[in-house]
Each structure stands twice: as C-alpha cells, then as structure tokens.
Protein backbone atom coordinates (compact mmCIF):
# COMPACT_ATOMS: atom_id res chain seq x y z
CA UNK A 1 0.00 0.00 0.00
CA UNK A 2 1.10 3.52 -0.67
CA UNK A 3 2.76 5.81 2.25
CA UNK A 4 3.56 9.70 2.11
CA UNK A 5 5.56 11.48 4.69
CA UNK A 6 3.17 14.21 6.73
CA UNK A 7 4.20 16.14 9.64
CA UNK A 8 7.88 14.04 9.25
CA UNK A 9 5.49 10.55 10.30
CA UNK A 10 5.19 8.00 7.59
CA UNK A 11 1.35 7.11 6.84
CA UNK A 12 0.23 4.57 5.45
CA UNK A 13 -3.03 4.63 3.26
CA UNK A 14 -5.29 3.42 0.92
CA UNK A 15 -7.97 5.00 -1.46
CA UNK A 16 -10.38 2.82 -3.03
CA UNK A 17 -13.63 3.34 -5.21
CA UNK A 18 -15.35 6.57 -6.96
CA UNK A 19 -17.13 9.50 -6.35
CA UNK A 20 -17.00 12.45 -3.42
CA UNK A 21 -14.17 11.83 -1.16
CA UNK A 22 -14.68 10.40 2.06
CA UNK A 23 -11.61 10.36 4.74
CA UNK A 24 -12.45 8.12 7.07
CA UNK A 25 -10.71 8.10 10.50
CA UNK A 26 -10.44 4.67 11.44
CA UNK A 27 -12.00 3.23 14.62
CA UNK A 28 -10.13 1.20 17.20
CA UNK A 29 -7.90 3.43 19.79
CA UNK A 30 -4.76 3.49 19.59
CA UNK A 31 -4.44 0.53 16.96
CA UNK A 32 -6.24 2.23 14.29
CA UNK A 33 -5.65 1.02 10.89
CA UNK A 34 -7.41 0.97 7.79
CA UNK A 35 -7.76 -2.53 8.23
CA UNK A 36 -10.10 -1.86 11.58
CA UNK A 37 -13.11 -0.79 8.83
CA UNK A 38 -13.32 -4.33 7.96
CA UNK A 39 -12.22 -6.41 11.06
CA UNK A 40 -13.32 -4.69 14.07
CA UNK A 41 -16.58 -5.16 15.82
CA UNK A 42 -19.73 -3.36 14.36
CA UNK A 43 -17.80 -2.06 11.10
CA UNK A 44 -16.89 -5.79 10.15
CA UNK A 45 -20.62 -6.65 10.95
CA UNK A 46 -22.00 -3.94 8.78
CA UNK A 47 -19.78 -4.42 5.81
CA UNK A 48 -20.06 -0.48 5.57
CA UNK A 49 -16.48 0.17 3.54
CA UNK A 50 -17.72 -2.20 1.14
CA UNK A 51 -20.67 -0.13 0.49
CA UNK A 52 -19.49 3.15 0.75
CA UNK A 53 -16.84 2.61 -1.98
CA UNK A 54 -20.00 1.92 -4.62
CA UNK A 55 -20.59 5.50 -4.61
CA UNK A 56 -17.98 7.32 -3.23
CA UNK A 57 -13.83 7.67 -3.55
CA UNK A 58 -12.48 6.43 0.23
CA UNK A 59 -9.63 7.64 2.17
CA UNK A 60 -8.32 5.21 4.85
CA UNK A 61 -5.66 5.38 6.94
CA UNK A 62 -3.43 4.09 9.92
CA UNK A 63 -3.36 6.65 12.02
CA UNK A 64 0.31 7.69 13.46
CA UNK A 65 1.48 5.90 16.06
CA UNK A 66 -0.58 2.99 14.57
CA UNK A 67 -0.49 -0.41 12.21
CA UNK A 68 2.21 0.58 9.67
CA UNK A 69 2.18 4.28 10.13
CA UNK A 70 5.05 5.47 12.00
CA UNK A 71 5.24 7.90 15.08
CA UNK A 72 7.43 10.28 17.34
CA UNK A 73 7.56 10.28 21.60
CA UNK A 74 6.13 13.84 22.00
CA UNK A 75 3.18 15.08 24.46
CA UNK A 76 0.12 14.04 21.43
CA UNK A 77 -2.90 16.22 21.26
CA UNK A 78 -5.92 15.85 18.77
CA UNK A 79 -4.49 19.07 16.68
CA UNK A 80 -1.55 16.16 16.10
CA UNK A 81 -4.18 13.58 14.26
CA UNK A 82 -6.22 16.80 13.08
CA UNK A 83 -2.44 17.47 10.82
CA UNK A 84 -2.43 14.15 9.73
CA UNK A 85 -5.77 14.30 8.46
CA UNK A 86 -5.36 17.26 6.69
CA UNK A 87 -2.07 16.65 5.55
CA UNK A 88 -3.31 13.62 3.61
CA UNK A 89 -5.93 15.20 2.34
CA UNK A 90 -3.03 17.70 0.68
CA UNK A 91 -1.28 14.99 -0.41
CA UNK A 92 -4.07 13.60 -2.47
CA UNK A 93 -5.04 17.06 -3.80
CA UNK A 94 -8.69 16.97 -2.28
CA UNK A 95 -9.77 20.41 -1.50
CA UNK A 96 -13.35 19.63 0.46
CA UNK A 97 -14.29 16.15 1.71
CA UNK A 98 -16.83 14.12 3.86
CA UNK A 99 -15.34 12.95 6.97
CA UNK A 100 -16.80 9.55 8.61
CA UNK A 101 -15.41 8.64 12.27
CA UNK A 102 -15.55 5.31 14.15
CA UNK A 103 -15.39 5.14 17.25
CA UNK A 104 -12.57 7.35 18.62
CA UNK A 105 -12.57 8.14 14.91
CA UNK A 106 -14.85 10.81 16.20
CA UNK A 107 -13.11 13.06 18.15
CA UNK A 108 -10.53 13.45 15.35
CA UNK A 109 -13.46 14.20 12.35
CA UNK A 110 -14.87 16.68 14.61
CA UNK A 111 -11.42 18.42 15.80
CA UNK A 112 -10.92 18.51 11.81
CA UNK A 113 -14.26 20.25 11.14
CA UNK A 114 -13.49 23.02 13.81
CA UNK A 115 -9.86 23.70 12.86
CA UNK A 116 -10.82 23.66 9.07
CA UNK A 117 -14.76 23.90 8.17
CA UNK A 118 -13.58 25.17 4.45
CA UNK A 119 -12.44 21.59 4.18
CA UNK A 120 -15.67 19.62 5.37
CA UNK A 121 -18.42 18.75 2.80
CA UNK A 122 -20.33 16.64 6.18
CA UNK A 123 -19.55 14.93 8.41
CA UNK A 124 -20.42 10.75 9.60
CA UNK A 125 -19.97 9.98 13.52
CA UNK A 126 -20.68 6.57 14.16
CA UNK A 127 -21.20 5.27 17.59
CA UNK A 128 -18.67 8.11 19.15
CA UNK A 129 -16.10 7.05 21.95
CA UNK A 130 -17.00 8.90 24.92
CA UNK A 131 -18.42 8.65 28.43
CA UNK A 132 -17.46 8.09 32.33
CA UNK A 133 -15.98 4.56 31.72
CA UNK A 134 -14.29 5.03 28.62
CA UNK A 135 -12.48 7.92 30.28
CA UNK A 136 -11.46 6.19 33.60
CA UNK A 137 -10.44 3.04 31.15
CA UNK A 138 -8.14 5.37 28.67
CA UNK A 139 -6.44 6.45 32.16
CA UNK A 140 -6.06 3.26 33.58
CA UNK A 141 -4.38 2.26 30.64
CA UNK A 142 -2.21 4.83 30.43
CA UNK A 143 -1.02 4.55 34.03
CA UNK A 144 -0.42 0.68 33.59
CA UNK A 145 2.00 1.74 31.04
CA UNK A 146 3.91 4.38 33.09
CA UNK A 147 3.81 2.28 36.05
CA UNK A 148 5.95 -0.79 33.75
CA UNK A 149 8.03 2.33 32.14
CA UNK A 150 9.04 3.30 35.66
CA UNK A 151 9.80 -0.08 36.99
CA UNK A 152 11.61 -1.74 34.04
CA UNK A 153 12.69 1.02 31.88
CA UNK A 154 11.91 2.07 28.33
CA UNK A 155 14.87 -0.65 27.26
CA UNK A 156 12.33 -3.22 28.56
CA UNK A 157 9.14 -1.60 27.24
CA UNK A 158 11.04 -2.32 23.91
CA UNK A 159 11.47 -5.64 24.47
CA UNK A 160 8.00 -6.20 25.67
CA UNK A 161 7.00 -4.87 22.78
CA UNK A 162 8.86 -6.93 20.13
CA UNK A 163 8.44 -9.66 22.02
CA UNK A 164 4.50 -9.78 21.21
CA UNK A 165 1.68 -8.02 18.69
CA UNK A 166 -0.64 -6.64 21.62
CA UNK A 167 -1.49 -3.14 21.07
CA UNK A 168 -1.76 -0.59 23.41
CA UNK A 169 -5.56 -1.65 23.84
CA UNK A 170 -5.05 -5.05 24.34
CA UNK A 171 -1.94 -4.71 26.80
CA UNK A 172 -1.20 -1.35 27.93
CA UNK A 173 2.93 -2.66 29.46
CA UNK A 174 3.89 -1.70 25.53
CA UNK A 175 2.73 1.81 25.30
CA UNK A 176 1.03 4.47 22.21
CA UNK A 177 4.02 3.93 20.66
CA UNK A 178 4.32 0.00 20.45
CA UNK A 179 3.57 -0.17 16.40
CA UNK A 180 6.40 2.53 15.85
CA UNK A 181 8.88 0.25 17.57
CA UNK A 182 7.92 -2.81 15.53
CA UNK A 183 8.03 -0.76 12.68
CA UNK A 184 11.13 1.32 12.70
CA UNK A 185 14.37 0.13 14.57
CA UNK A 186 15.89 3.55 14.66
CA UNK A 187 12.69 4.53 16.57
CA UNK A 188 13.09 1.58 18.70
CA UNK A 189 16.47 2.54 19.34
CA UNK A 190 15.87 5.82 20.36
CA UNK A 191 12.64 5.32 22.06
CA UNK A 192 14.76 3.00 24.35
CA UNK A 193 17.48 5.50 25.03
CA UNK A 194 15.41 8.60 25.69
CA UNK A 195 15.42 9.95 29.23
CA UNK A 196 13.29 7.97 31.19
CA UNK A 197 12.17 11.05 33.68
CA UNK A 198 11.55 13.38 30.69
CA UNK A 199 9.32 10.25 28.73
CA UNK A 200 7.32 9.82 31.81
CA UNK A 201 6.33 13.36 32.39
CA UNK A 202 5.24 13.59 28.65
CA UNK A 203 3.40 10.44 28.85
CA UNK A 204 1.41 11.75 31.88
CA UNK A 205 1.00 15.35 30.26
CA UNK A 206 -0.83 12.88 27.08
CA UNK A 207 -3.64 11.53 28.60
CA UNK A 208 -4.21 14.57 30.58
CA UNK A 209 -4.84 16.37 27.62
CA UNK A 210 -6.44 13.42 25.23
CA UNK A 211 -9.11 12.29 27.74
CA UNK A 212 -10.20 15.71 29.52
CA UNK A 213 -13.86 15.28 29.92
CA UNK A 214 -16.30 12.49 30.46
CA UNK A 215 -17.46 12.48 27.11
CA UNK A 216 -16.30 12.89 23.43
CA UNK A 217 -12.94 14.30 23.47
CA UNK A 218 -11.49 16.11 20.77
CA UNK A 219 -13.04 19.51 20.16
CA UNK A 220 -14.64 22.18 22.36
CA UNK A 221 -18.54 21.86 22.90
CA UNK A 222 -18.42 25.83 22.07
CA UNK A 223 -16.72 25.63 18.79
CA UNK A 224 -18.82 22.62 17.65
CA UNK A 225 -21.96 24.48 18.47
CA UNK A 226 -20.45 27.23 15.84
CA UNK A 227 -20.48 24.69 13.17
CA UNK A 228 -22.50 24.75 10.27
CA UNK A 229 -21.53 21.41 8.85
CA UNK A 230 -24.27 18.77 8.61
CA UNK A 231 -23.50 15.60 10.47
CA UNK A 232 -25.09 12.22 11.18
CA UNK A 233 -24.26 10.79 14.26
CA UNK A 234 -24.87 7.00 15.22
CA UNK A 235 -25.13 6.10 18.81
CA UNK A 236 -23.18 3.05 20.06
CA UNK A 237 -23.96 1.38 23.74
CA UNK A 238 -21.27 0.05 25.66
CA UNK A 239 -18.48 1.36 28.00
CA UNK A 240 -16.67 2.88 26.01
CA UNK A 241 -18.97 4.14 23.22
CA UNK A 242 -21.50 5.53 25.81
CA UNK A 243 -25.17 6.64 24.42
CA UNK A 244 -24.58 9.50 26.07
CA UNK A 245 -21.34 10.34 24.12
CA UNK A 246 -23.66 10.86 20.77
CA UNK A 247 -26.59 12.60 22.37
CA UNK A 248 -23.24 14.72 23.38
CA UNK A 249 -22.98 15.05 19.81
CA UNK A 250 -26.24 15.49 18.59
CA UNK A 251 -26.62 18.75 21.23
CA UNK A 252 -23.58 20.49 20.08
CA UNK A 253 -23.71 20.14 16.56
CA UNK A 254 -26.05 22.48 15.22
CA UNK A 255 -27.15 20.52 11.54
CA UNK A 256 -26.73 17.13 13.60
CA UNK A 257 -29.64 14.34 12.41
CA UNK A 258 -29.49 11.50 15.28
CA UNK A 259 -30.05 8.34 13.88
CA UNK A 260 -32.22 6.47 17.06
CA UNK A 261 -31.23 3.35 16.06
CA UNK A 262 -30.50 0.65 18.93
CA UNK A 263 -26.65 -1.11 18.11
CA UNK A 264 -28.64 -4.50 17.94
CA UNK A 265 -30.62 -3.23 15.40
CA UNK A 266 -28.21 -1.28 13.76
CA UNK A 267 -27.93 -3.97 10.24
CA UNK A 268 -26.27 -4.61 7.37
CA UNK A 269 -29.27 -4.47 5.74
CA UNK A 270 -30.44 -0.56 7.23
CA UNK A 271 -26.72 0.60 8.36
CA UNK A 272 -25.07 1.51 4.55
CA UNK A 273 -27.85 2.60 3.55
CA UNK A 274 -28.85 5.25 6.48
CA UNK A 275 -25.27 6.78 5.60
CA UNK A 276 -25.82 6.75 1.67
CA UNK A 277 -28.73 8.87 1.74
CA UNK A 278 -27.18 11.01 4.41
CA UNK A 279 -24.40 11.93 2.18
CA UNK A 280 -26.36 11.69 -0.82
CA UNK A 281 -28.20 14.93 0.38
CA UNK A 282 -25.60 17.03 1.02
C-alpha cells in the first residue's frame, strides 16, 4: 500500500472506489488502521467500507502511532491527528471532503471540522467514543503503562514490545508507541534510550490532555456548536462508546440528524444505507 511522509510521520493509506471523497478516521484506539473498517466489531458486521466505496472515492488510513504508520515520543494532542488528516488530504489534492469517524474516529473528524470547516463537505460519527468509563479506562491504561516504564525502563518496554503483537488496547505494558517500535528500529532505538524522567512526564501530560472530559474528546462543545456542517451521528452502547457520548454530539452540533437506532438493530441491511442517503443529500 502507498505511504507519504506528513508532519515528518510516515502514513500509510489506501484509497479505493469513486465519487466524493470520504476520509475516514479509522475506529479502534490506539491501533487504528485501515484494516479496523473491515475487522473490528460493528464495522466488520455492517460491511459499511464495502458499500461506501460503490458510490464514493475512500480515504483510509493508519493513524500515526498505529499499524504501519510510523510515530514520534512527543506530548500528542488531537491538533496532532487533526495534521495528519489534513495533511493527507493535501497529499491527495482533495480540496473539500466528507469525513466519517468510528469510534474514537470521532473526536478526530470533529477536531478537523473546527480547525478547518472550508475543508468539510459533512460529516459521519458513528457510535462516538465517549463517556465516564471510557475515560477512567483510557487512564487506567495509560497509568499501567507508566507504572511498567518506571519499573523496568523504556529498554524493557522495547522488548516487551517486540516480544509480542498486543497493542496498546489489548496490553497497555507496551505503550502508544508500540507499532512505531515494531516498525522502525531507529525509533526503537531511540525510544529506548530517551530519558526515562523526561518520557514519563510527557506520557502523563498525554492523557491529561487526550481524555479531559467524560465524554467525546477532541473539540470544544463551544466551537462545535459554531459549526455549520451537517452531520449524522450514530449512537453506540457500551463502556466505552456511551449513548450519552452521541446525544453529546447530537446537542452540540447544530445541523446534527441522530439516527435512534439501537446497536442491535443497527444492520447490514439498514446501516449503509442510512449513511448513503445522508451523504447523498448534502
């Protein structure tokens, strides 16, 4: 698959089908890839890529720090994935697109349409990340992984890390940056000489500023209510995507339609097509 340098980080990316472009910020924390539209939970149910590249030109991703994308050890905020975004979109000479989040896909599609609305035809959320739990989970995680930092040293977080394919989701020990490691042994090497104290503090600064609020992250509720951007939003209903986090949505976002569609009855059948005729209107 193609990869372009943005923001010095190597993504990796692929564009399939025709029509309007759709970027579509992949769902699945921090290991999400392009390949999470078709193997992760709901998405894989749905079969919605497969659909959505009938009718319209799709953008999709590993984000940084994820799959075969690369990365760099530095206090990450969502204006970091909002450049990426962006910065793709540049590379593929798209001037305006529709964004579709999964998951914490979200919080990045909705950062994107605050910092640049000029770019933003409309904008999919399906079944947000957000809520009490998912934000006491994202710390917990994050803490796990500064706890093993601290005890072993980032020499040892390398090792744990090559030693196994766990994400950061499925074993926090390895840390955001596990996939960089795999992927780049130049990173690894420096990752695992960088100054412990300095790595920790940065680390800690992260989630402070990535999970702020008990629901969807990513963009202030007072620039969102600014927005004149249509959006569908999707709920989801489980700990981490909390109802709550796309009724979040839904207030804020001032040309929001709320599809009140239960997850179990969210289909294959009634799922691709909601979004179609969504997009197909504006």
């Amino acid at each position: 698959m193609p990869t372009t340098v943005i923001d010095g980080i190597v993504t990796r990316y692929e564009v399939a089908g025709s029509g309007p472009p759709l970027l579509m910020f992949s769902p699945g924390g921090f290991d999400s890839t392009l390949e999470s539209w078709r193997t992760v939970g709901i998405y894989r149910r749905l079969g919605l890529l497969g659909r959505l590249t009938e009718q319209y030109t799709c953008v999709t991703f590993d984000r940084r720090e994820s799959g075969r994308s690369g990365g760099r050890v530095e206090r990450i905020s969502w204006a970091d994935y909002v450049r990426q975004g962006v910065g793709l979109l540049d590379h593929l000479d798209i001037g305006r697109a529709h964004l579709m989040g999964g998951c914490v896909g979200c919080s990045t599609a909705a950062a994107l349409a605050v910092a640049h609305p000029d770019r933003v035809l409309s904008m999919v959320l399906y079944s947000p990340a957000g809520g009490v739990k998912y934000r006491m989970k994202q710390h917990a995680r994050f803490l796990r992984h500064l706890a093993y930092a601290e005890e072993h040293g980032l020499d040892q977080v390398v090792s744990l890390a090559l030693g196994s394919e766990a994400g950061f989701t499925a074993d926090p020990r390895v840390g955001p940056w596990a996939g960089a490691i795999r992927n780049d042994a130049d990173f690894a090497g420096r990752y695992a000489r960088a100054d412990a104290g300095r790595y920790l503090t940065t680390v800690g600064a992260m989630v402070r500023l990535l999970f702020d609020r008990d629901t969807v992250p990513g963009a202030e509720p007072e620039d969102l209510l600014g927005l004149d951007i249509p959006a569908l939003v999707v709920p989801g209903q489980d700990e981490s995507h909390a109802p709550s986090a796309a009724r979040y949505l839904q207030e804020c976002l001032p040309l929001a339609e709320y599809w009140d569609m239960p997850v179990a009855e969210q289909t294959e059948a009634n799922a691709p097509g909601r979004i179609l005729e969504f997009l197909g209107r504006v």
